[in-house]
N, C-alpha and C. Protein backbone atom coordinates (compact mmCIF):
# COMPACT_ATOMS: atom_id res chain seq x y z
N UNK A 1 226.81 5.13 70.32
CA UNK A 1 227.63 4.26 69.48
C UNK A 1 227.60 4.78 68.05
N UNK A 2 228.84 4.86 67.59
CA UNK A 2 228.88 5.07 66.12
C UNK A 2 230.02 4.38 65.01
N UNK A 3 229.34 4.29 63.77
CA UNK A 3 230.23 3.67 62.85
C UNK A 3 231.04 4.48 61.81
N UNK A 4 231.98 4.48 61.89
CA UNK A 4 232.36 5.14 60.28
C UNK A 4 232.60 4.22 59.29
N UNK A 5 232.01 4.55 58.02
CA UNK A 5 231.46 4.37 56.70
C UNK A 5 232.75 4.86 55.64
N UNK A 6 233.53 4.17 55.44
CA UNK A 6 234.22 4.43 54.84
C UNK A 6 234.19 3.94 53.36
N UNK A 7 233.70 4.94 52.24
CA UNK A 7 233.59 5.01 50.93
C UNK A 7 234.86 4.53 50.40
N UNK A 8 235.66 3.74 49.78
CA UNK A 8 236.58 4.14 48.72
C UNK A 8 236.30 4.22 47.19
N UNK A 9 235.61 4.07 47.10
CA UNK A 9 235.04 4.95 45.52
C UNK A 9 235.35 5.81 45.34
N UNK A 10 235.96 6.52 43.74
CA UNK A 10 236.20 8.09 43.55
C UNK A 10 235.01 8.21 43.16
N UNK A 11 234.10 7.77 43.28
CA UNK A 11 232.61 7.89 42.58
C UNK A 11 231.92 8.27 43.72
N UNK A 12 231.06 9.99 44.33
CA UNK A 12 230.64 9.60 45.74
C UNK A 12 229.03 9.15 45.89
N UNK A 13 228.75 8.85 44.54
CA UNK A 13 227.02 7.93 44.79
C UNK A 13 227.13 7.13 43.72
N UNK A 14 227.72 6.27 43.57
CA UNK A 14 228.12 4.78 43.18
C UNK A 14 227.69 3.70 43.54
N UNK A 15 228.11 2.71 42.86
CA UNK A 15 227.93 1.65 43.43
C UNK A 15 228.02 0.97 45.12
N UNK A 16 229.19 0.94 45.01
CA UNK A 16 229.92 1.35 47.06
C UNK A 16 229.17 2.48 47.46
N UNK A 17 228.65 3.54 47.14
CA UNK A 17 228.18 4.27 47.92
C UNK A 17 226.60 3.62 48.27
N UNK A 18 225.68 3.25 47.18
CA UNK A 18 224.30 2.59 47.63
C UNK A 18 224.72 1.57 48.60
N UNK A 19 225.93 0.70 48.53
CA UNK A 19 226.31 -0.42 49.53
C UNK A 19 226.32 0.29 50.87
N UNK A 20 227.04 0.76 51.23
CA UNK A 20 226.97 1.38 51.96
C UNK A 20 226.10 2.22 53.06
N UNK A 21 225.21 3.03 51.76
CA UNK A 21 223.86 4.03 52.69
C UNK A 21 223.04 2.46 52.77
N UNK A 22 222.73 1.23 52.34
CA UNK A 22 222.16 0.16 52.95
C UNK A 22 222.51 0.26 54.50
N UNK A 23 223.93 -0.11 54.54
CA UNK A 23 224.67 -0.49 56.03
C UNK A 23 224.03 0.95 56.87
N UNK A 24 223.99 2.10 55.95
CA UNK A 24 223.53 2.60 57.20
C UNK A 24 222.25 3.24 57.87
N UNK A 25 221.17 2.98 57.01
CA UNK A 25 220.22 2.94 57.60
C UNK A 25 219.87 1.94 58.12
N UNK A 26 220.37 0.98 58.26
CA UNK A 26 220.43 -0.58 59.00
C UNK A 26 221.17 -0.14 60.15
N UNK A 27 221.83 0.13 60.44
CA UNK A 27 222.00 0.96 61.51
C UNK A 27 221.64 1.61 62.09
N UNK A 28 220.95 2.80 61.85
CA UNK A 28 220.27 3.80 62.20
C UNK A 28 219.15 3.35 62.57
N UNK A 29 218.25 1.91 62.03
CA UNK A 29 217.10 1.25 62.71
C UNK A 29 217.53 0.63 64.03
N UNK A 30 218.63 0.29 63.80
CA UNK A 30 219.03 -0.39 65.23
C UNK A 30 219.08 0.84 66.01
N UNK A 31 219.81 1.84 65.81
CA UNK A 31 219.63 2.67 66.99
C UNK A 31 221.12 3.25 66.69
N UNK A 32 221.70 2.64 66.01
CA UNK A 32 223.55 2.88 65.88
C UNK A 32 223.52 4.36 65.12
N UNK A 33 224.41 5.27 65.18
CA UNK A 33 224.86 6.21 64.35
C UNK A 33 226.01 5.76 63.39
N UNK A 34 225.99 6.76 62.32
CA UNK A 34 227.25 6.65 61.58
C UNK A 34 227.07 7.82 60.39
N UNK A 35 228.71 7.89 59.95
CA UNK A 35 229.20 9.02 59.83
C UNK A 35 229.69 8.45 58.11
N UNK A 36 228.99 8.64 57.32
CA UNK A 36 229.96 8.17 55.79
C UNK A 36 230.97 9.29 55.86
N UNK A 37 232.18 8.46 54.95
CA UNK A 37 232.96 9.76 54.11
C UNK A 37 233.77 8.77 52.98
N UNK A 38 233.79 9.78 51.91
CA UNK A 38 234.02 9.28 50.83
C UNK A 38 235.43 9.83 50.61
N UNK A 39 236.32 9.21 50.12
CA UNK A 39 237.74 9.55 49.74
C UNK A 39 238.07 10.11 48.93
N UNK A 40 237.31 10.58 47.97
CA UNK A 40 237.08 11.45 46.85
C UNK A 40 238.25 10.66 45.73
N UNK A 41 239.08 12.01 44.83
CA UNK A 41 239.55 11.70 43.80
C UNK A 41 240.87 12.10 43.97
N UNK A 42 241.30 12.69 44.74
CA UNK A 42 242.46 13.81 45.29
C UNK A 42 243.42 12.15 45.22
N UNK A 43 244.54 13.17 45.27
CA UNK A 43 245.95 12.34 45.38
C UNK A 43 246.09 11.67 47.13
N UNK A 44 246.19 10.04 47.06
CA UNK A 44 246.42 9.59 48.77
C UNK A 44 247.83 8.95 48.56
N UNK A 45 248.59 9.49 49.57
CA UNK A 45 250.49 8.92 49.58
C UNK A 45 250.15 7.77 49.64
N UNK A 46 251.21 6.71 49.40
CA UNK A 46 251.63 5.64 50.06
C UNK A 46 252.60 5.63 51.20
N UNK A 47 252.81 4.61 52.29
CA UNK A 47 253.51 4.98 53.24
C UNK A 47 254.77 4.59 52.74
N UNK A 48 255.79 5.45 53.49
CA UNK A 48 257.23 5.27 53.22
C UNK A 48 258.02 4.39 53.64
N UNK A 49 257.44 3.60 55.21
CA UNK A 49 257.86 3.01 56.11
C UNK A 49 258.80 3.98 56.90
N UNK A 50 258.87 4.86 57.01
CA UNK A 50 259.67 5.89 57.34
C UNK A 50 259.86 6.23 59.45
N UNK A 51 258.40 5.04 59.69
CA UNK A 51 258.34 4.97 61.26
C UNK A 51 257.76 5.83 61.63
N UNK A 52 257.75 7.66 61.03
CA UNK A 52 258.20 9.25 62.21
C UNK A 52 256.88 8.96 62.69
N UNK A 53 255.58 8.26 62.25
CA UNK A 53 253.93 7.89 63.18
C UNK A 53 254.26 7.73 64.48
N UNK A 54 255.30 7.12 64.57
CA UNK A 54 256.00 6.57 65.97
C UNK A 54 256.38 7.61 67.12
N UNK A 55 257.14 8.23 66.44
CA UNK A 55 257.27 9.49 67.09
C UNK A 55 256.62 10.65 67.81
N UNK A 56 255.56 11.08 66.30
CA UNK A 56 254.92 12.32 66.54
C UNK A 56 253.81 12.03 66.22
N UNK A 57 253.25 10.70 66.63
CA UNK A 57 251.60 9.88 66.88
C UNK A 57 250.89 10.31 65.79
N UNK A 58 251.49 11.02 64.39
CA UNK A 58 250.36 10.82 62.91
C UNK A 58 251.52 10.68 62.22
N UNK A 59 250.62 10.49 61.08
CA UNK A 59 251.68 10.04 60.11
C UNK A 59 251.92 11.44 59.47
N UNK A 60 253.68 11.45 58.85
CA UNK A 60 254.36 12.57 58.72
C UNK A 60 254.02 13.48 57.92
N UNK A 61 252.80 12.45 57.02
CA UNK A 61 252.45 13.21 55.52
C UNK A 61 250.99 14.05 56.11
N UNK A 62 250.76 15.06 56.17
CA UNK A 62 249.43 15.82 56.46
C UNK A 62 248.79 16.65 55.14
N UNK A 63 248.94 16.39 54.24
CA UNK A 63 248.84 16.91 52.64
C UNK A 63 247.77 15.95 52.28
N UNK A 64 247.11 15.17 53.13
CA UNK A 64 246.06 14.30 52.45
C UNK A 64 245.07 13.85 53.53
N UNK A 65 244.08 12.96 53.10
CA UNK A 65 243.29 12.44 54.39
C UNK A 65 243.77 11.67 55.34
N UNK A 66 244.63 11.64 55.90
CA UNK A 66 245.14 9.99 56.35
C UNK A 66 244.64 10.90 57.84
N UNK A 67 245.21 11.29 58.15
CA UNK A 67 245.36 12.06 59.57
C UNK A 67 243.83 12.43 59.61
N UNK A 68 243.06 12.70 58.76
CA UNK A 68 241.81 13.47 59.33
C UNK A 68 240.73 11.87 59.43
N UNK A 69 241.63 10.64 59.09
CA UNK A 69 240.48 9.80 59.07
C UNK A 69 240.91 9.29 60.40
N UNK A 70 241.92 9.11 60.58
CA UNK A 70 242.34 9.50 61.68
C UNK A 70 241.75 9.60 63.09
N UNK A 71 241.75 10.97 62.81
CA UNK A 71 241.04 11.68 64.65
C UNK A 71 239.65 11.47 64.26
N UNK A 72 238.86 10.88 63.19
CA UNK A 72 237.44 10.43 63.01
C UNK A 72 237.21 9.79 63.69
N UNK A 73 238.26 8.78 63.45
CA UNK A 73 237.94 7.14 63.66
C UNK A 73 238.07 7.48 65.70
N UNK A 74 238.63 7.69 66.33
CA UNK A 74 239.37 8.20 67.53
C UNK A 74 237.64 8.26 68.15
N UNK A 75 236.63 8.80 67.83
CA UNK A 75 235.45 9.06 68.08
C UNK A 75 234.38 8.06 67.56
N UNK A 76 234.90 6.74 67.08
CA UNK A 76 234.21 6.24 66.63
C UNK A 76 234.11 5.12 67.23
N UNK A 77 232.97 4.03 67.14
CA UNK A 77 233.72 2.71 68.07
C UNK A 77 233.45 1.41 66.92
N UNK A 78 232.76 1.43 65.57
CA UNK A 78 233.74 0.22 64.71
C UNK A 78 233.71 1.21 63.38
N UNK A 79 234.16 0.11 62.24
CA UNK A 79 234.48 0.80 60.88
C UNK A 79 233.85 0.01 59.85
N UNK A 80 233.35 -0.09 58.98
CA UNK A 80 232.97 -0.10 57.56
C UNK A 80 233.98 0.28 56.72
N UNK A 81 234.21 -0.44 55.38
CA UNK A 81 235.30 0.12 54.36
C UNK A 81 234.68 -0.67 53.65
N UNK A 82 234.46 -0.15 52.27
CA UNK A 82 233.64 -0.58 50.84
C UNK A 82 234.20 0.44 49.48
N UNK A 83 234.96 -0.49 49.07
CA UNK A 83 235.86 -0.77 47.98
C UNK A 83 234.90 -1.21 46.43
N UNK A 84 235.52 -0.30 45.56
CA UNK A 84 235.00 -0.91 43.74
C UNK A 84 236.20 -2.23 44.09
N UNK A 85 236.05 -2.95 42.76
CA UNK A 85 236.98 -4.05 42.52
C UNK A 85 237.53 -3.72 41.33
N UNK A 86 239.01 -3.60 41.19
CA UNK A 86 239.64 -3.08 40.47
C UNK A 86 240.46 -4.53 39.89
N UNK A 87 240.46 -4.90 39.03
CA UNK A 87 241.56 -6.22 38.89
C UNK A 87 241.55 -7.31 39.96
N UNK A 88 240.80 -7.00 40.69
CA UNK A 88 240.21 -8.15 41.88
C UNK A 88 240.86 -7.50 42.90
N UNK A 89 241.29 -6.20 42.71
CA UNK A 89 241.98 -5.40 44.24
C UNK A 89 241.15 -4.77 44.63
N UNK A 90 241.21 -3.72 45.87
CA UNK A 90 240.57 -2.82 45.73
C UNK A 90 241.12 -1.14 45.70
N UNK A 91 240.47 -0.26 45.60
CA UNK A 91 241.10 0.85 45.14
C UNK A 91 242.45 0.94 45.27
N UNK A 92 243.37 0.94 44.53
CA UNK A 92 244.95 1.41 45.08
C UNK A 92 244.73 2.50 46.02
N UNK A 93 244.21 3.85 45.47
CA UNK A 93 244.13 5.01 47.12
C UNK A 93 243.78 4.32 48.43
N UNK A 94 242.44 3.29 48.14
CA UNK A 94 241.76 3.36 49.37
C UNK A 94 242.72 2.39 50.58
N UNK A 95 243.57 1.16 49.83
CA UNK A 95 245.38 0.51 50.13
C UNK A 95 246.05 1.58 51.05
N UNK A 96 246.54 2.15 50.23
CA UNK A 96 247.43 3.05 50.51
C UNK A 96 247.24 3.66 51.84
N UNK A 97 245.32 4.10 51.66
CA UNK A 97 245.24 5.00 52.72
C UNK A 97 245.00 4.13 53.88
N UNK A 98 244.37 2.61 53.78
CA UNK A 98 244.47 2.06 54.54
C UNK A 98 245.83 1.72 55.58
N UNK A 99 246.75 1.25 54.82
CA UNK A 99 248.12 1.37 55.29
C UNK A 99 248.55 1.83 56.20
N UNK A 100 248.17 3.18 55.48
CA UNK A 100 249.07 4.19 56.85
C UNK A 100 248.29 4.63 57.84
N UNK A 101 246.66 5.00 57.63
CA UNK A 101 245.99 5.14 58.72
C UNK A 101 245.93 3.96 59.77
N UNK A 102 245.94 2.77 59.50
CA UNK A 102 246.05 1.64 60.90
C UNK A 102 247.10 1.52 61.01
N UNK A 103 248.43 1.87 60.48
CA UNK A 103 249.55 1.91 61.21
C UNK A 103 250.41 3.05 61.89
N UNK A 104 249.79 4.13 61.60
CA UNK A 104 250.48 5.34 61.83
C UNK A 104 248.65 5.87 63.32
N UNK A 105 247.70 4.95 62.70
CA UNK A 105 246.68 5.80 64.22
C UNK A 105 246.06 4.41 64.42
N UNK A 106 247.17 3.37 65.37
CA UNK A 106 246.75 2.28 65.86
C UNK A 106 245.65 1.87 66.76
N UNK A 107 246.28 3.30 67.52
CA UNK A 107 245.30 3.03 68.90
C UNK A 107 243.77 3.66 68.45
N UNK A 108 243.26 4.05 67.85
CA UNK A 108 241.90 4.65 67.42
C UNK A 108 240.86 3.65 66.58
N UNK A 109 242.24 2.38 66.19
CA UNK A 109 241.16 1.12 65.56
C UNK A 109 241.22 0.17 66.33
N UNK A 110 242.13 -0.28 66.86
CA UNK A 110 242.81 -1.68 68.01
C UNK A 110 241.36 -1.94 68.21
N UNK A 111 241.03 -3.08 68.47
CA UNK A 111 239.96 -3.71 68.86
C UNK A 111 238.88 -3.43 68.72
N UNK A 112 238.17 -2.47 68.06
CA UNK A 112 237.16 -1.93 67.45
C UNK A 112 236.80 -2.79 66.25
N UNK A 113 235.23 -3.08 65.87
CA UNK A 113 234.62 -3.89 65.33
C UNK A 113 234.98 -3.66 63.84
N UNK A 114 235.32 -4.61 63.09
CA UNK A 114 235.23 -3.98 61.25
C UNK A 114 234.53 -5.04 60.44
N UNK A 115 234.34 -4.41 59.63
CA UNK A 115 233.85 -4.70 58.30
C UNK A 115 234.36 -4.46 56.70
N UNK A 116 234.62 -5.79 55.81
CA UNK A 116 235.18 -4.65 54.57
C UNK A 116 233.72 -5.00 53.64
N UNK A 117 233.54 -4.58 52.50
CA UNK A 117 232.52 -4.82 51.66
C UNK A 117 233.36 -4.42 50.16
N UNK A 118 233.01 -5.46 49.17
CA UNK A 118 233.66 -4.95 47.84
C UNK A 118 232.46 -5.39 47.55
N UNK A 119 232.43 -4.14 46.01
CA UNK A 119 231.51 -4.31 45.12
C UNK A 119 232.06 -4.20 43.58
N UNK A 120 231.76 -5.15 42.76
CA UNK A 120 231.98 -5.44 41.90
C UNK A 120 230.93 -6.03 40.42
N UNK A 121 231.61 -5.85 39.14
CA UNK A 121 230.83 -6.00 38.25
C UNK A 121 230.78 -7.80 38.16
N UNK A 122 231.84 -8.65 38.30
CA UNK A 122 231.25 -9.75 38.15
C UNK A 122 232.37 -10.74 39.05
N UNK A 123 233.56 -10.46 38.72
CA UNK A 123 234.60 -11.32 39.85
C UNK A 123 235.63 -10.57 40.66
N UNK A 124 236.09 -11.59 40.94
CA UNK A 124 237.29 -10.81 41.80
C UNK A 124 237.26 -10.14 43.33
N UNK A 125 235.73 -10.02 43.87
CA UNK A 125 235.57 -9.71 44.95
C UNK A 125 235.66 -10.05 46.28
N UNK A 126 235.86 -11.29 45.83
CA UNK A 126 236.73 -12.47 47.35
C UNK A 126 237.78 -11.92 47.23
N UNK A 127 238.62 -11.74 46.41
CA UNK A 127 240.14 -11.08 46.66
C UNK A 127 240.03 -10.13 47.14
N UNK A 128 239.51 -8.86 46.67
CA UNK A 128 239.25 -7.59 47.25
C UNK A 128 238.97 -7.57 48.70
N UNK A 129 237.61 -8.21 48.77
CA UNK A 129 237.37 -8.19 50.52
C UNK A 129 238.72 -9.08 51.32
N UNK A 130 238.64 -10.11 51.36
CA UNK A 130 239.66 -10.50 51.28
C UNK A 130 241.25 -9.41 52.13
N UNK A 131 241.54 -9.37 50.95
CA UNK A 131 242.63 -7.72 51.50
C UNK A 131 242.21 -6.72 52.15
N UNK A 132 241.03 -6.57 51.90
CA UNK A 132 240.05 -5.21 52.69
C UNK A 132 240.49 -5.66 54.51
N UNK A 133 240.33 -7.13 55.05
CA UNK A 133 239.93 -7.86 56.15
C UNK A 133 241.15 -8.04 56.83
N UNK A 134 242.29 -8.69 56.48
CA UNK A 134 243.13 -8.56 56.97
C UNK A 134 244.28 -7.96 57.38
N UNK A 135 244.53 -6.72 57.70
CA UNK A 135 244.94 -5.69 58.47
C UNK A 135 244.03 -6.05 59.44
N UNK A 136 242.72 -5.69 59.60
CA UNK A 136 242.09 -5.86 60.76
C UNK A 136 241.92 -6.83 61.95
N UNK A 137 242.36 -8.19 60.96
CA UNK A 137 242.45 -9.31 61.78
C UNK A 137 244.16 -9.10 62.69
N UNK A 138 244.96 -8.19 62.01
CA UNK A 138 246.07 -8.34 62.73
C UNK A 138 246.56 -6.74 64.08
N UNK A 139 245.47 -6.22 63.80
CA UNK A 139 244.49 -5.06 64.99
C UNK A 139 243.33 -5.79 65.46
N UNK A 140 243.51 -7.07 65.74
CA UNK A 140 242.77 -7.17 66.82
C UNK A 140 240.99 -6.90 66.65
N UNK A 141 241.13 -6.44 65.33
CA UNK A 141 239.80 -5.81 64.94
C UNK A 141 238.49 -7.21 64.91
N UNK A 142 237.45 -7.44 65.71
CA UNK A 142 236.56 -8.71 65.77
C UNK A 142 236.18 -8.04 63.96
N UNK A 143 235.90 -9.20 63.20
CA UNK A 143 235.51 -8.90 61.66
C UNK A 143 234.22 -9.37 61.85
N UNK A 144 233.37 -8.55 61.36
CA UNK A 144 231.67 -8.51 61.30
C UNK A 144 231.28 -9.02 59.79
N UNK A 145 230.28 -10.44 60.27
CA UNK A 145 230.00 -11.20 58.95
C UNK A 145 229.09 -11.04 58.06
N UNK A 146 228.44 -12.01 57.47
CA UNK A 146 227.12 -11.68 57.49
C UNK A 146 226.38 -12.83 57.20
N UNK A 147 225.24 -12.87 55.92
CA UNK A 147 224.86 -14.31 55.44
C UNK A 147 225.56 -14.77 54.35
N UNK A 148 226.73 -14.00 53.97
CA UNK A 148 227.11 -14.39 52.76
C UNK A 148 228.88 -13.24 52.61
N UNK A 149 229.71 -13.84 52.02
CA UNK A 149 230.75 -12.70 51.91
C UNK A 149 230.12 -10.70 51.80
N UNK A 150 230.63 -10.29 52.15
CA UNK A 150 230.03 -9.10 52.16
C UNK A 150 230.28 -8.30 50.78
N UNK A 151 229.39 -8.42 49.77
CA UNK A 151 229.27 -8.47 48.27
C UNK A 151 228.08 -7.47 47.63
N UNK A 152 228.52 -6.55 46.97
CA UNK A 152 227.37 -6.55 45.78
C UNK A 152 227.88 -6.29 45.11
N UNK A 153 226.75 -6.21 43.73
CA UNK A 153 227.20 -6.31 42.04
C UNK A 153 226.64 -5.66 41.49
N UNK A 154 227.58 -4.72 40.67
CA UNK A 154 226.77 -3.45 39.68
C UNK A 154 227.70 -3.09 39.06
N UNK A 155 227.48 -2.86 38.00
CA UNK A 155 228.55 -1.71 37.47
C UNK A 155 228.13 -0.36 36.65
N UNK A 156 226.93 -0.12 36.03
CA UNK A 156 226.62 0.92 35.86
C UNK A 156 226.29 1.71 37.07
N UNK A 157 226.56 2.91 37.31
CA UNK A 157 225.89 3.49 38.46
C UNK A 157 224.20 3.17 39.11
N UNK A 158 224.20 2.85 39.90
CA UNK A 158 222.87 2.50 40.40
C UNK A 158 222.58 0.94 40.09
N UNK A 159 223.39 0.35 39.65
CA UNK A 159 223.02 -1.19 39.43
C UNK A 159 222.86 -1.74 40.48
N UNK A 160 223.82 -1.59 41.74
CA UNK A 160 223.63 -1.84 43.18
C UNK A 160 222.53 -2.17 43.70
N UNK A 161 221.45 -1.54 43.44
CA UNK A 161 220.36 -1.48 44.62
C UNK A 161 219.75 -2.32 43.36
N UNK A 162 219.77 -3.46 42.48
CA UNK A 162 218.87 -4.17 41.83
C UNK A 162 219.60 -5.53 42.39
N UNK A 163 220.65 -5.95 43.22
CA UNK A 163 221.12 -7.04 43.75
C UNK A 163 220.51 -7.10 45.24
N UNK A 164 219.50 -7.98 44.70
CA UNK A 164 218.15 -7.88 45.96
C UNK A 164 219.30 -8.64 47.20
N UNK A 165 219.88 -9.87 47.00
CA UNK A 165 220.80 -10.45 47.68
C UNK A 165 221.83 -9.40 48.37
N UNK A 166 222.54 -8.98 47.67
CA UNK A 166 223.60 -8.03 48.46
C UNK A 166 223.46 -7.05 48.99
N UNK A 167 222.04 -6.49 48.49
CA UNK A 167 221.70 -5.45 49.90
C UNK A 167 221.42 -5.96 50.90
N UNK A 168 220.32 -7.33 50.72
CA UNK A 168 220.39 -7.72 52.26
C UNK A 168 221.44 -8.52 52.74
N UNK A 169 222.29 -8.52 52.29
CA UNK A 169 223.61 -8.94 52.60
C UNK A 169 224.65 -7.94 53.61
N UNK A 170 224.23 -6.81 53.10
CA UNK A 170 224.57 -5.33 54.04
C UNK A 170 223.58 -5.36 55.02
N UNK A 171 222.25 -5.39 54.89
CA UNK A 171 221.33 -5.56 55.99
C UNK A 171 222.08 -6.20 57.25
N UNK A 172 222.22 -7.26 56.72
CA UNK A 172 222.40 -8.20 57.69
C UNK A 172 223.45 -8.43 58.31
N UNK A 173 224.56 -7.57 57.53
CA UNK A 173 226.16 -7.24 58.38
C UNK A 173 225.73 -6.14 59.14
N UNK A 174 224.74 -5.26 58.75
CA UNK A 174 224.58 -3.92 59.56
C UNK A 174 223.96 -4.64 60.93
N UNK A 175 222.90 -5.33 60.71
CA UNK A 175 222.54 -6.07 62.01
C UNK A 175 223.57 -6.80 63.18
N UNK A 176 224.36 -7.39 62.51
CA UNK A 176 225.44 -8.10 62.92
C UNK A 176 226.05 -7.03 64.01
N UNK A 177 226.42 -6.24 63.06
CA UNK A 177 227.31 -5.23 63.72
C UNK A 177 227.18 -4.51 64.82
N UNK A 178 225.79 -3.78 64.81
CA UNK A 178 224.86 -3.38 65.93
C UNK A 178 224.80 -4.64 66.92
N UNK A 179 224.85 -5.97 66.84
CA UNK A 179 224.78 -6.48 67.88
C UNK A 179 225.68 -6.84 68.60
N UNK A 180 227.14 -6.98 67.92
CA UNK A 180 228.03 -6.61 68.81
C UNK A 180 228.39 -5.25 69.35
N UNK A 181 227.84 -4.19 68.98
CA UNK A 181 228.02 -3.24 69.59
C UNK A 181 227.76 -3.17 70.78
N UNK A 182 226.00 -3.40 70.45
CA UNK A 182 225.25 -3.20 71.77
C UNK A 182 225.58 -4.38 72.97
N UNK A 183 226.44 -5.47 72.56
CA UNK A 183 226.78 -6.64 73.35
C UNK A 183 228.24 -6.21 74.26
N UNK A 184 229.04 -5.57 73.52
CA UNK A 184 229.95 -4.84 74.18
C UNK A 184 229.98 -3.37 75.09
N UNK A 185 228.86 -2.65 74.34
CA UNK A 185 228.37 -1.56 75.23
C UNK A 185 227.29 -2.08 76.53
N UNK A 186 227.17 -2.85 77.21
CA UNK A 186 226.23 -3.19 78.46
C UNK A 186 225.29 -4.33 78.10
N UNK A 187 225.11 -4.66 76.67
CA UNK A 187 224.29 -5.74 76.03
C UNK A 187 223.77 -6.58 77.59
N UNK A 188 223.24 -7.73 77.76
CA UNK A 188 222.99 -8.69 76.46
C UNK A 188 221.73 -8.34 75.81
N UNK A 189 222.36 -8.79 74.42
CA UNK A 189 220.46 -7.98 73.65
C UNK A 189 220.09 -9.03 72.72
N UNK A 190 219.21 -9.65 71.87
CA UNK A 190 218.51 -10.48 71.35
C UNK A 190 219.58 -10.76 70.21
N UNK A 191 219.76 -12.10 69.30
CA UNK A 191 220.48 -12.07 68.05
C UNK A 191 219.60 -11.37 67.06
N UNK A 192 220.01 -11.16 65.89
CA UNK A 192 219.30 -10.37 65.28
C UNK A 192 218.39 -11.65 64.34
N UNK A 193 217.35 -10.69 64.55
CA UNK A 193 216.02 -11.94 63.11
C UNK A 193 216.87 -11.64 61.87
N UNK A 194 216.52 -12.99 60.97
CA UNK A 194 216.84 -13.16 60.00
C UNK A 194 215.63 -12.58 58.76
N UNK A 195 215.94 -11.96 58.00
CA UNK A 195 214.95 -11.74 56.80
C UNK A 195 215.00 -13.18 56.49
N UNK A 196 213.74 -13.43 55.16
CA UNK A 196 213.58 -14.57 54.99
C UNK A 196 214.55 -14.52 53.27
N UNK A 197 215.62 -14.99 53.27
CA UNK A 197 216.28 -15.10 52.05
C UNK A 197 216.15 -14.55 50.94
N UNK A 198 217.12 -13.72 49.70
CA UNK A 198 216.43 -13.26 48.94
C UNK A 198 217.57 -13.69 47.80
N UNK A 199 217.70 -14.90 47.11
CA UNK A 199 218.61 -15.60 46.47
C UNK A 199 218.81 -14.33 45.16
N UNK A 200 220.03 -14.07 44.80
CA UNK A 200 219.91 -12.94 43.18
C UNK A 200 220.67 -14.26 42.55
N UNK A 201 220.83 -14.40 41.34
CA UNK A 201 221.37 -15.14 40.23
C UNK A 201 221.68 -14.32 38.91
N UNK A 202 222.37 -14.78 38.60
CA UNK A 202 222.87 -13.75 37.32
C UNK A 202 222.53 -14.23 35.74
N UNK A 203 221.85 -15.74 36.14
CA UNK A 203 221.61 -16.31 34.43
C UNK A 203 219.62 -15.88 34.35
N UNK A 204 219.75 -15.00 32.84
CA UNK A 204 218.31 -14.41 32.69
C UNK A 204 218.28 -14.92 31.35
């Protein structure tokens, strides 16, 4: 079983990126594999609506990642996507590329497990995840929870891993996740233990 880790940060050890390597050594204790990749800084199209995915099963534009996340995902069996918060969106590229990769390579996400995660300096991250989630709900995709919206908060580089809460907030979606895996791969297997709470607050 494996996950892909999908970065949208142009930043590739950022904030979203510590979110992230959480989810996946939380994984990797369970037993799950996974594969990060980061979207870098490069130019990602928007789709045209143009259909030709339909046709010739990728999307028409091959000048960017869309297609290579693509035949990733094809080998993969759920997804992760963790977004900065931009104006309470999340990345315009990481949109865009979302777009056209679940509509132009349907069959490689259809019913496969997801997850979105935004990270942000102080608001706006219900919106972000939020948008991150629904595409997936309309692929069929089961959405993996956790103890809390799937959140952390930083904004200098490395601030991430001082939101004792939102890492184990990834913990505990990574757990999540692994257990539907392993529940759909031949399961039945135990729910996952709960850590014992780790409240963060922001007034010091």
């Amino acid at each position: 079983m494996k996950v892909l880790l999908l970065n949208g940060s142009p930043h590739p050890t950022g904030n979203t990126y510590l979110a992230l390597d959480e989810v996946s050594k939380t994984l990797e204790a369970e037993g799950i594999d996974s594969e990060l990749f980061q979207i870098g800084n490069k130019p990602v199209r928007g789709c045209i609506a143009c259909a030709k995915c339909r046709e010739i099963g990728q999307c028409v534009f091959n000048d960017d990642i869309c297609n290579t996340m693509v035949n990733i995902m094809r080998s993969c069996d759920a997804l992760v996507v963790g977004t900065p918060v931009y104006y309470g969106q999340p990345n315009g590229a990481l949109l865009a590329l979302l777009q056209r990769m679940l509509f132009s390579g349907t069959t490689a996400f259809a019913g496969k497990p997801a997850a979105g995660v935004a990270v942000c300096r102080r608001g706006g991250a219900t919106a972000a995840l939020q948008s991150l989630i629904m595409p997936f709900q309309m692929l069929n995709m089961p959405v993996v929870t956790s103890q809390y919206w799937n959140i952390v908060y930083g904004r200098e580089q490395g601030q991430a891993a001082l939101d004792t809460e939102g890492m184990q907030t990834m913990r505990a979606m990574a757990r999540n996740m692994a257990y539907l895996l392993k529940q759909t791969h031949g399961g039945p297997v135990s729910v996952p233990e709960r850590e014992p709470w780790q409240p963060m607050h922001f007034i010091r």
